[in-house]
Protein backbone atom coordinates (compact mmCIF):
# COMPACT_ATOMS: atom_id res chain seq x y z
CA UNK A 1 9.38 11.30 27.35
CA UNK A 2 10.05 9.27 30.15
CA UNK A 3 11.49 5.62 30.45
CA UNK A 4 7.74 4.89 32.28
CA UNK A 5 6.17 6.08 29.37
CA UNK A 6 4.85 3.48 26.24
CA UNK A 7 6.65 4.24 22.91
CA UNK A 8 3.76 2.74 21.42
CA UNK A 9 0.69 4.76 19.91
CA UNK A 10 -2.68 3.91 19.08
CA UNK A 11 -5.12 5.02 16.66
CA UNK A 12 -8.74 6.39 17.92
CA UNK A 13 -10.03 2.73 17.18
CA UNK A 14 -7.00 1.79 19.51
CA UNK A 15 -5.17 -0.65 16.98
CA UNK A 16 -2.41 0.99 15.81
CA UNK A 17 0.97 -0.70 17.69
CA UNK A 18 3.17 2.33 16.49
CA UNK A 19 5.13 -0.36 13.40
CA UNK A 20 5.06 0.54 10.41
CA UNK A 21 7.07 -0.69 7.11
CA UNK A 22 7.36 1.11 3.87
CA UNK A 23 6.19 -0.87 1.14
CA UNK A 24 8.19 -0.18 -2.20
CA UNK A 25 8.08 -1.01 -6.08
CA UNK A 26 10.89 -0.54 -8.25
CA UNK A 27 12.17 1.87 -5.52
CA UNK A 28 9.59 3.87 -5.54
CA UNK A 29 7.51 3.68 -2.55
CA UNK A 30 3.58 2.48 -3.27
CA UNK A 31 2.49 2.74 0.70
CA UNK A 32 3.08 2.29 4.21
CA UNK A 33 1.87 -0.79 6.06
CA UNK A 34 0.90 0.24 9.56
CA UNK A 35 0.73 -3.18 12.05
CA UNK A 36 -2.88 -3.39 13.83
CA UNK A 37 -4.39 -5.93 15.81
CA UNK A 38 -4.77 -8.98 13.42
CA UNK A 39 -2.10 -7.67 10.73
CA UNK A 40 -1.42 -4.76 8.75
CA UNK A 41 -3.03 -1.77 6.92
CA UNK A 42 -2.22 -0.23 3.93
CA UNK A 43 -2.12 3.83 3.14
CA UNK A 44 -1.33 4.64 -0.78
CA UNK A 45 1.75 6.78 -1.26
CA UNK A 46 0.98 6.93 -4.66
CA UNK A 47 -2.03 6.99 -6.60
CA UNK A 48 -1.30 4.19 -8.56
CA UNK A 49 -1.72 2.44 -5.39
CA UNK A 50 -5.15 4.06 -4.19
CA UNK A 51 -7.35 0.61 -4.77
CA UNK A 52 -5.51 -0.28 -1.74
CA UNK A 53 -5.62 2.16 0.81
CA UNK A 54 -6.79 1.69 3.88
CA UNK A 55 -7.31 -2.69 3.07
CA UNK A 56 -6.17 -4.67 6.10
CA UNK A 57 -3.76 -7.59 5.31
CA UNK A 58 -3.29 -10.91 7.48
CA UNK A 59 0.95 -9.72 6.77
CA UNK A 60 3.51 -6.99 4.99
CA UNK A 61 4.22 -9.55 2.60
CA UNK A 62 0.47 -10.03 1.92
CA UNK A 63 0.07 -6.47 1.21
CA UNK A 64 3.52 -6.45 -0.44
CA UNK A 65 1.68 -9.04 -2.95
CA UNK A 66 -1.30 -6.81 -3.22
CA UNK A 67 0.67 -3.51 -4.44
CA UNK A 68 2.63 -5.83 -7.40
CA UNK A 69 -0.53 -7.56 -8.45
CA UNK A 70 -2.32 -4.38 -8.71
CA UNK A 71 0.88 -3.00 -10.49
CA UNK A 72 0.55 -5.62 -12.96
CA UNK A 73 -3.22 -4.72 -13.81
CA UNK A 74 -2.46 -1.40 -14.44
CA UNK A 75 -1.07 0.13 -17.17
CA UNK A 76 1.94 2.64 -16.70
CA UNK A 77 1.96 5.50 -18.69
CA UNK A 78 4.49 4.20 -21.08
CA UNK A 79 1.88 1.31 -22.04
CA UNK A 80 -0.91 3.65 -22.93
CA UNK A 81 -0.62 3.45 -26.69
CA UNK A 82 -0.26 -0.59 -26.11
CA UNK A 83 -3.31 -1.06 -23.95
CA UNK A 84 -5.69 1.58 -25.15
CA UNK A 85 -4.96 2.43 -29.10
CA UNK A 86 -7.38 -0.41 -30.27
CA UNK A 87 -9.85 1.99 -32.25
CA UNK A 88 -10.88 0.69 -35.81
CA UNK A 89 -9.33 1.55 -38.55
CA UNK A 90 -11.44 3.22 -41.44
């Protein structure tokens, strides 16, 4: 590439800036936050995180918020017996 050349890319809807962040949780990473005109969308890099994809967010920290308020709603596999053992007794 030449220095005359843009280093930035767009997307076929042409708002994709070429920025993108990796959002994590518990070092693990949940998605990417690409920056488009207006603030940022999320793709899932896990499936935990799948609610999400493709949700635009006013900021990374917005969809930062997002991924650990979705990660609070859902139970991780550890917490299976916890959540979903409630069948009566006979």
């Amino acid at each position: 590439m030449d220095a005359s050349q843009s280093t930035t890319q767009t997307d076929a809807a042409g708002e994709y800036d070429g920025s993108a962040w990796v959002i994590e949780l518990d070092d693990q990473a949940a998605g990417v936050a690409f920056a488009v005109r207006g603030g940022v969308r999320f793709a899932a890099a896990d499936t935990r995180f799948w609610a999400l994809d493709g949700e635009r967010f006013a900021s990374v920290a917005k969809a930062h918020a997002a991924v650990r308020r979705l990660a609070r709603l859902r139970p991780q596999p550890g917490d299976v017996g916890r959540f979903w053992s409630a069948s009566p007794s006979r």
